[in-house]
C-alpha atoms as a PDB file:
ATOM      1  CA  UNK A   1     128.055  74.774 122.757  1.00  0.00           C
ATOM      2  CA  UNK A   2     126.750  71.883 124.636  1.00  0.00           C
ATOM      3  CA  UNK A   3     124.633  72.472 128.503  1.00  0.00           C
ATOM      4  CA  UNK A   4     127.515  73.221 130.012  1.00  0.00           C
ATOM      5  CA  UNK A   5     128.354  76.110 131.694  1.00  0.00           C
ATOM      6  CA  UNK A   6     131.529  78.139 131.588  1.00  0.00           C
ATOM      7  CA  UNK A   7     134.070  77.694 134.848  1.00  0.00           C
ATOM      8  CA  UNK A   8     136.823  76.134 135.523  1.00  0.00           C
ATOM      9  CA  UNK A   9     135.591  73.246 137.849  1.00  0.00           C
ATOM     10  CA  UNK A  10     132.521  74.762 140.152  1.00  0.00           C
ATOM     11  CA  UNK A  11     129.928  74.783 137.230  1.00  0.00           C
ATOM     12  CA  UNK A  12     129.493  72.071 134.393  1.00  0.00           C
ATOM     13  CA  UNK A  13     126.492  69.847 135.318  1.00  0.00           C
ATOM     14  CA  UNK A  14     125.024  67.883 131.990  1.00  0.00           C
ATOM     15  CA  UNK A  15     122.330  66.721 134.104  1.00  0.00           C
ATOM     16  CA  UNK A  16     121.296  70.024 135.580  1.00  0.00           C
ATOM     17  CA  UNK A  17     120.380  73.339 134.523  1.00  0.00           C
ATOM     18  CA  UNK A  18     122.647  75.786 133.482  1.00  0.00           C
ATOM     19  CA  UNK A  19     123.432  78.311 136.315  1.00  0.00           C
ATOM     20  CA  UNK A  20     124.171  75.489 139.219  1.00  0.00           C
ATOM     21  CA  UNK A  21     127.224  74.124 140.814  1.00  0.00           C
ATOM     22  CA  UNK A  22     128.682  71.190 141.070  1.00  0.00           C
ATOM     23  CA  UNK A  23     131.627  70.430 143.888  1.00  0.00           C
ATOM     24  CA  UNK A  24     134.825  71.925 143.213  1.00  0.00           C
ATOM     25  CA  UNK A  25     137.990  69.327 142.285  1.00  0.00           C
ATOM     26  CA  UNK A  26     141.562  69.895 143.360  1.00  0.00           C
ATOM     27  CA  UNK A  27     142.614  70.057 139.384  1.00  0.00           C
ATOM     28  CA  UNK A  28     142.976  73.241 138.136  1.00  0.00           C
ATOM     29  CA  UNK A  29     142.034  73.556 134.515  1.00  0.00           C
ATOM     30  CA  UNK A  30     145.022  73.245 131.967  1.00  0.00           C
ATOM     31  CA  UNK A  31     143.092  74.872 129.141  1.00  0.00           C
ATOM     32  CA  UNK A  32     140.637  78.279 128.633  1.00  0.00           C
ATOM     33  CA  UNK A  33     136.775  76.730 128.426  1.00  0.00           C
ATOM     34  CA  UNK A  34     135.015  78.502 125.821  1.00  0.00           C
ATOM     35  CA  UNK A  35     132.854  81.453 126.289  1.00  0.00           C
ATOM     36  CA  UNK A  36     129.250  81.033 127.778  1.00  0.00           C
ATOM     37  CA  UNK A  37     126.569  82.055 125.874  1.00  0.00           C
ATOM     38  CA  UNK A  38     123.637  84.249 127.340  1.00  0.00           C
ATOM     39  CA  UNK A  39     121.589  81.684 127.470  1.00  0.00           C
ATOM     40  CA  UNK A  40     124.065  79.880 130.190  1.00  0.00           C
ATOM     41  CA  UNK A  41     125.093  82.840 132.202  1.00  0.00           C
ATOM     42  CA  UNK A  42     125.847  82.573 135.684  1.00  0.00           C
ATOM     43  CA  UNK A  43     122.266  82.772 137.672  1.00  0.00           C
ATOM     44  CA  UNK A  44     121.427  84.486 140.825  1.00  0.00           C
ATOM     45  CA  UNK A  45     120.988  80.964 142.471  1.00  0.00           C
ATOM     46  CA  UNK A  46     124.368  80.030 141.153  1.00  0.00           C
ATOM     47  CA  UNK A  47     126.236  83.616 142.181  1.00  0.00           C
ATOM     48  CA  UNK A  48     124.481  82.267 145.805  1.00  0.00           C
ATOM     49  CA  UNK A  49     125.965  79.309 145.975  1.00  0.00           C
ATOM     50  CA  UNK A  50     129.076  80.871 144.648  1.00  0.00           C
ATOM     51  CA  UNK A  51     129.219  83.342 147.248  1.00  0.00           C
ATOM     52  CA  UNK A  52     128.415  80.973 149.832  1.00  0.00           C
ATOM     53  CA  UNK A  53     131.376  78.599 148.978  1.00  0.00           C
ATOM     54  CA  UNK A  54     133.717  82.264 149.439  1.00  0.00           C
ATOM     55  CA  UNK A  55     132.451  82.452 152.431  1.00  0.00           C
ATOM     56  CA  UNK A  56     132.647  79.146 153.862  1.00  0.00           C
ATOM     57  CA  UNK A  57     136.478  79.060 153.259  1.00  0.00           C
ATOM     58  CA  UNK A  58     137.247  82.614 154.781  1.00  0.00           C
ATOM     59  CA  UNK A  59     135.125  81.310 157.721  1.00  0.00           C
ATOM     60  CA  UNK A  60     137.541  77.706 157.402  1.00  0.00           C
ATOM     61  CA  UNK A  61     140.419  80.303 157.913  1.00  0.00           C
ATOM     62  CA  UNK A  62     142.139  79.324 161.522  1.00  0.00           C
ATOM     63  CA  UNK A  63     142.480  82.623 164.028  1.00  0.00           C
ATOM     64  CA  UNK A  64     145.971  83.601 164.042  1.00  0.00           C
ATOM     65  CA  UNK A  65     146.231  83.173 159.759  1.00  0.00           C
ATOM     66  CA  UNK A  66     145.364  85.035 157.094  1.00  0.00           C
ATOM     67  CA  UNK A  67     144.660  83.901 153.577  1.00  0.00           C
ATOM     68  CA  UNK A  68     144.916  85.757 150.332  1.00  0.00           C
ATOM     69  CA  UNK A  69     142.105  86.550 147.343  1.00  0.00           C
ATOM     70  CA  UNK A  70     144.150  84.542 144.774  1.00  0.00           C
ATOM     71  CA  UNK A  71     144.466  81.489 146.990  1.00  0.00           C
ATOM     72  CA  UNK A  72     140.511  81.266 148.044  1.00  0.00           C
ATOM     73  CA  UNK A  73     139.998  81.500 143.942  1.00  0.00           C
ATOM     74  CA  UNK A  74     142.142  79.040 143.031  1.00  0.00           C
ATOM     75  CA  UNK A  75     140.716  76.693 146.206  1.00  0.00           C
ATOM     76  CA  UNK A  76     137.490  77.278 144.272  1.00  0.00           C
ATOM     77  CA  UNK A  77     138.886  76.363 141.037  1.00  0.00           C
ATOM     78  CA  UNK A  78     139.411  80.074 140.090  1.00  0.00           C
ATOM     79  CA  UNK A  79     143.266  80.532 139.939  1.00  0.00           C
ATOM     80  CA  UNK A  80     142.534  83.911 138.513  1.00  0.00           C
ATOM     81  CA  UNK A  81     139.712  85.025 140.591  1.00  0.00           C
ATOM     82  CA  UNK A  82     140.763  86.423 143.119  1.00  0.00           C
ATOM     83  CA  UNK A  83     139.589  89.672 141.848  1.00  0.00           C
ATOM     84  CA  UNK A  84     136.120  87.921 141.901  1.00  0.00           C
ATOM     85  CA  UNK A  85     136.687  86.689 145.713  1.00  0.00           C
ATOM     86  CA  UNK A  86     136.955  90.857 146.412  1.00  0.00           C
ATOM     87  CA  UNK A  87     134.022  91.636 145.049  1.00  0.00           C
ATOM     88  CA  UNK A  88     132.033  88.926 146.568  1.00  0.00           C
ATOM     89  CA  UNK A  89     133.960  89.952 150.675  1.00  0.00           C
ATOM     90  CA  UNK A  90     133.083  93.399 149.792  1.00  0.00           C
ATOM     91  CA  UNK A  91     129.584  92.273 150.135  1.00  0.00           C
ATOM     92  CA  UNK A  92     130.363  90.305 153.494  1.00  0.00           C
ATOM     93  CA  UNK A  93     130.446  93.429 156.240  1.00  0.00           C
ATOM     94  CA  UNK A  94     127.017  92.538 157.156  1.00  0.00           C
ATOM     95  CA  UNK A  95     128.016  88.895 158.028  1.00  0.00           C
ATOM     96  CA  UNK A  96     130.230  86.808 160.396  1.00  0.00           C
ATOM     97  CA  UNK A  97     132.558  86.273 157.790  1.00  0.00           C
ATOM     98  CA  UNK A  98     136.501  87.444 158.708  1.00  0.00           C
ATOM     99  CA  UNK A  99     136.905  88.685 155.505  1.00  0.00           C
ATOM    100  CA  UNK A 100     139.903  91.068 157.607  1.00  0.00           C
ATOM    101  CA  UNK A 101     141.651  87.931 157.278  1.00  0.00           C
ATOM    102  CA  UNK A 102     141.541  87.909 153.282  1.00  0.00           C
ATOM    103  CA  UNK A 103     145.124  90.117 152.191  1.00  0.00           C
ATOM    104  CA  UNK A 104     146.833  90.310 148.830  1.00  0.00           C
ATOM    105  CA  UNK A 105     149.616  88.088 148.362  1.00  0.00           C
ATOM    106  CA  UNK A 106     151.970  90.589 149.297  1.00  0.00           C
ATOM    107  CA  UNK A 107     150.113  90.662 153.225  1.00  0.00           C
ATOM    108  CA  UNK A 108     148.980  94.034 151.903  1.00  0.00           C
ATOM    109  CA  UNK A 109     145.312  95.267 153.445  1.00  0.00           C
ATOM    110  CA  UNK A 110     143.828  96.032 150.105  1.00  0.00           C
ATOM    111  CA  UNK A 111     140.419  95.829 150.914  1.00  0.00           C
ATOM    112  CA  UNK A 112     140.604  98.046 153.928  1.00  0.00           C
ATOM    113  CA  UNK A 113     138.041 100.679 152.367  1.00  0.00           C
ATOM    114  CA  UNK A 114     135.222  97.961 152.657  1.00  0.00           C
ATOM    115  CA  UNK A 115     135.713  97.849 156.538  1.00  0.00           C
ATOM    116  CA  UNK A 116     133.576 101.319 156.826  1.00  0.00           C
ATOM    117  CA  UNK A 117     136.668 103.377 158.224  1.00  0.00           C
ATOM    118  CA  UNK A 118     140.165 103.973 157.382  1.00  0.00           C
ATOM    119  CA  UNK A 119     142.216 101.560 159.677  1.00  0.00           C
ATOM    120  CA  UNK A 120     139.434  99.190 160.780  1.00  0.00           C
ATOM    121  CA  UNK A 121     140.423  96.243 158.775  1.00  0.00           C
ATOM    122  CA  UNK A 122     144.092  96.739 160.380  1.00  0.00           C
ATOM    123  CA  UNK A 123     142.609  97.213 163.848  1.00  0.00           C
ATOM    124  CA  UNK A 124     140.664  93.643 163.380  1.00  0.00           C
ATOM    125  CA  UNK A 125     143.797  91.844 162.689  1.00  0.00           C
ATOM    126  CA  UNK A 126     145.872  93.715 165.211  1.00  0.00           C
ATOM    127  CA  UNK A 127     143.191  92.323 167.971  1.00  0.00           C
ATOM    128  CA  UNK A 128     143.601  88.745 166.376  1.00  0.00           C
ATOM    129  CA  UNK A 129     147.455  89.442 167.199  1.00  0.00           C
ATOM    130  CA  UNK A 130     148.971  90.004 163.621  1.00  0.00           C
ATOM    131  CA  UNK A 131     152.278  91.704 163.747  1.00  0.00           C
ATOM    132  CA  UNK A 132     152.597  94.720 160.835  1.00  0.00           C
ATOM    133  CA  UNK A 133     156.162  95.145 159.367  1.00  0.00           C
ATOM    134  CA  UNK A 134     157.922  98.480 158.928  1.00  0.00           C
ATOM    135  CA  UNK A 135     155.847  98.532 155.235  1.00  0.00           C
ATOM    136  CA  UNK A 136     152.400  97.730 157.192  1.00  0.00           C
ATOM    137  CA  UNK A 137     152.686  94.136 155.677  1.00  0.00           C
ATOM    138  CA  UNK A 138     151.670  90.505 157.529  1.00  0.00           C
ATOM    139  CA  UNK A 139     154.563  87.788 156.826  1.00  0.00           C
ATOM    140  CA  UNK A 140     152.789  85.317 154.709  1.00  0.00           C
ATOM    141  CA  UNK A 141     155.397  82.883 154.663  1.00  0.00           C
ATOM    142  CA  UNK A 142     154.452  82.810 158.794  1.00  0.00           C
ATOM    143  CA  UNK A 143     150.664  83.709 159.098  1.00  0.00           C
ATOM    144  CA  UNK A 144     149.674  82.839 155.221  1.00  0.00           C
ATOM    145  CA  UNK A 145     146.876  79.452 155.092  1.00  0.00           C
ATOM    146  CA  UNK A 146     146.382  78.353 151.523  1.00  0.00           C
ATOM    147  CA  UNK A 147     143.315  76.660 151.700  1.00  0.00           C
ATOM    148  CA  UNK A 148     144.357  74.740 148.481  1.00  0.00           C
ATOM    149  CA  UNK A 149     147.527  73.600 150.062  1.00  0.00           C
ATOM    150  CA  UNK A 150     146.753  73.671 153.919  1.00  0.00           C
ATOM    151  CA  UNK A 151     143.640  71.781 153.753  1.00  0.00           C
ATOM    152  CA  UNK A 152     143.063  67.836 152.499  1.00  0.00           C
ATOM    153  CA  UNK A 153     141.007  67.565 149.349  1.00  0.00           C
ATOM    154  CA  UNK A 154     138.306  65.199 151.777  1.00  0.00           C
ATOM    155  CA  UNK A 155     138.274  68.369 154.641  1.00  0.00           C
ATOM    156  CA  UNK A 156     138.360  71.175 151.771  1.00  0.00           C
ATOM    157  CA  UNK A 157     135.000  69.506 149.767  1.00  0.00           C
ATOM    158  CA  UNK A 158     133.418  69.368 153.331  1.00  0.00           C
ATOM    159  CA  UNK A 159     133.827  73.156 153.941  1.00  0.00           C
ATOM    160  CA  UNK A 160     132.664  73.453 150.650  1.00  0.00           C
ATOM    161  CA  UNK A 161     129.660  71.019 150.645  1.00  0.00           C
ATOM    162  CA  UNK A 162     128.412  72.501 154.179  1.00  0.00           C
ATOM    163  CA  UNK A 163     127.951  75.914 152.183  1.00  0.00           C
ATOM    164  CA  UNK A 164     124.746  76.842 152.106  1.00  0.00           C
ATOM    165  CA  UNK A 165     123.541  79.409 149.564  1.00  0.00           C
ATOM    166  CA  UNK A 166     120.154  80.974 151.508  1.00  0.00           C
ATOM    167  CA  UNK A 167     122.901  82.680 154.080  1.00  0.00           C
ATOM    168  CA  UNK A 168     124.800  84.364 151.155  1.00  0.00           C
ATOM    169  CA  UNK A 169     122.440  87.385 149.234  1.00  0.00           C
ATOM    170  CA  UNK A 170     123.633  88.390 145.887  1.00  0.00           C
ATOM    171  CA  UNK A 171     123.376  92.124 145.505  1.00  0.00           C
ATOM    172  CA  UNK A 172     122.270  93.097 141.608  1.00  0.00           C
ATOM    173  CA  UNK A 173     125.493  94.549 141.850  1.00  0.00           C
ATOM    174  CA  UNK A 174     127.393  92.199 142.566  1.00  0.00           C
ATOM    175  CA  UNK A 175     125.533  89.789 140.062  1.00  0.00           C
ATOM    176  CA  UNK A 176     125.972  92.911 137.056  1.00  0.00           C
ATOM    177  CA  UNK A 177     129.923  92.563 138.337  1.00  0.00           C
ATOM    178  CA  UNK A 178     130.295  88.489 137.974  1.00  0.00           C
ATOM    179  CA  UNK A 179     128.343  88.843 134.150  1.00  0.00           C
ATOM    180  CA  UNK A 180     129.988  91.608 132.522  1.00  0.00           C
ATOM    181  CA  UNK A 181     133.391  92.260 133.961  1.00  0.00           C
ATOM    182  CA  UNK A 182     136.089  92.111 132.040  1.00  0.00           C
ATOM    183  CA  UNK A 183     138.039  89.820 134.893  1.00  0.00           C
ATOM    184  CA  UNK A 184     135.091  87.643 135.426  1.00  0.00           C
ATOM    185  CA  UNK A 185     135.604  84.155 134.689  1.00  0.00           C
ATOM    186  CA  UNK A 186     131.410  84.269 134.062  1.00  0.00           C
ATOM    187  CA  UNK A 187     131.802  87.237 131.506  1.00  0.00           C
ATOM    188  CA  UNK A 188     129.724  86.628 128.493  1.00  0.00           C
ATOM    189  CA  UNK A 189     131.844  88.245 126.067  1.00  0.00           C
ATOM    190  CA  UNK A 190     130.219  90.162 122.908  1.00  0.00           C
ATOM    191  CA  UNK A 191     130.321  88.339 119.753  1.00  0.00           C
ATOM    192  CA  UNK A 192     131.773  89.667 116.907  1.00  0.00           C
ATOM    193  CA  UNK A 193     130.112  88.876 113.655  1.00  0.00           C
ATOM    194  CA  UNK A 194     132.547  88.973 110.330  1.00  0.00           C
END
């Protein structure tokens, strides 16, 4: 494998080194990259910058909308990270990000547990004004923002490019998480030999 880096659009710079980001596109990729090898795994400085980008579009998120996991991956160039986008808002609480306003696509609160108490993440959105339906659901066809849809390519790479990387700490944890889980997109999987 060449100097590139496994992602779908966020890494891949020939003229850098391995483990740094380059600006997201609005194409999603068609095909499965190969694996990286350990030699181009995801470093802390590009986890940072990673988690910094996150962050930036939860913070883009208007009052009065919520946003979903899947949709800030796929923003990113991640359509299946929005596993990823939970781990990295579970590290948020200490910040001024709104990660209550991150749901699953259903407008279920699935990351309620991260908000310190039972109810808390629910209690943030009910200030902000969101209505709960009878199955403690937000109407995302009403309140939903889709970064990916909602916002211009020119505004989104703005957000994006104003991220900056020294306000967003990667825990060891979260780093171990991004590596070696199985639903990473930055897993380095074990090579069989035959």
């Amino acid at each position: 494998m060449s100097d590139q880096l496994y992602t779908p659009s966020l890494f891949d710079l020939p003229d850098e080194p391995a483990g740094t980001m380059k600006p997201a596109t609005s194409q999603a990729p068609t095909t499965q990259p190969p694996q990286p090898s350990p030699a181009e795994a995801l470093t802390r400085e590009g986890a940072a910058q990673l988690v910094a980008r996150v962050y930036a579009l939860v913070k883009a998120c208007p009052s009065g909308r919520v946003t979903t996991y899947g949709w800030i991956g796929a923003a990113l160039g991640y359509p299946r990270g929005a596993r990823m986008v939970g781990w990295i808002l579970n590290e948020s609480h200490d910040s001024d990000v709104p990660a209550q306003r991150v749901v699953s696509a259903k407008g279920e609160l699935t990351g309620s547990w991260a908000f310190g108490q039972r109810g808390r993440m629910r209690q943030l959105l009910e200030d902000e004004g969101f209505p709960f339906d009878a199955a403690d659901h937000i109407d995302m066809k009403r309140y939903g923002w889709n970064p990916g849809r909602d916002l211009g390519a020119d505004a989104r790479q703005r957000i994006l490019d104003g991220a900056d990387p020294a306000a967003a700490p990667v825990s060891d944890h979260l780093l171990a998480l991004l590596l070696d889980d199985p639903a990473s997109p930055f897993r380095i999987a074990p090579t069989t030999e035959g």
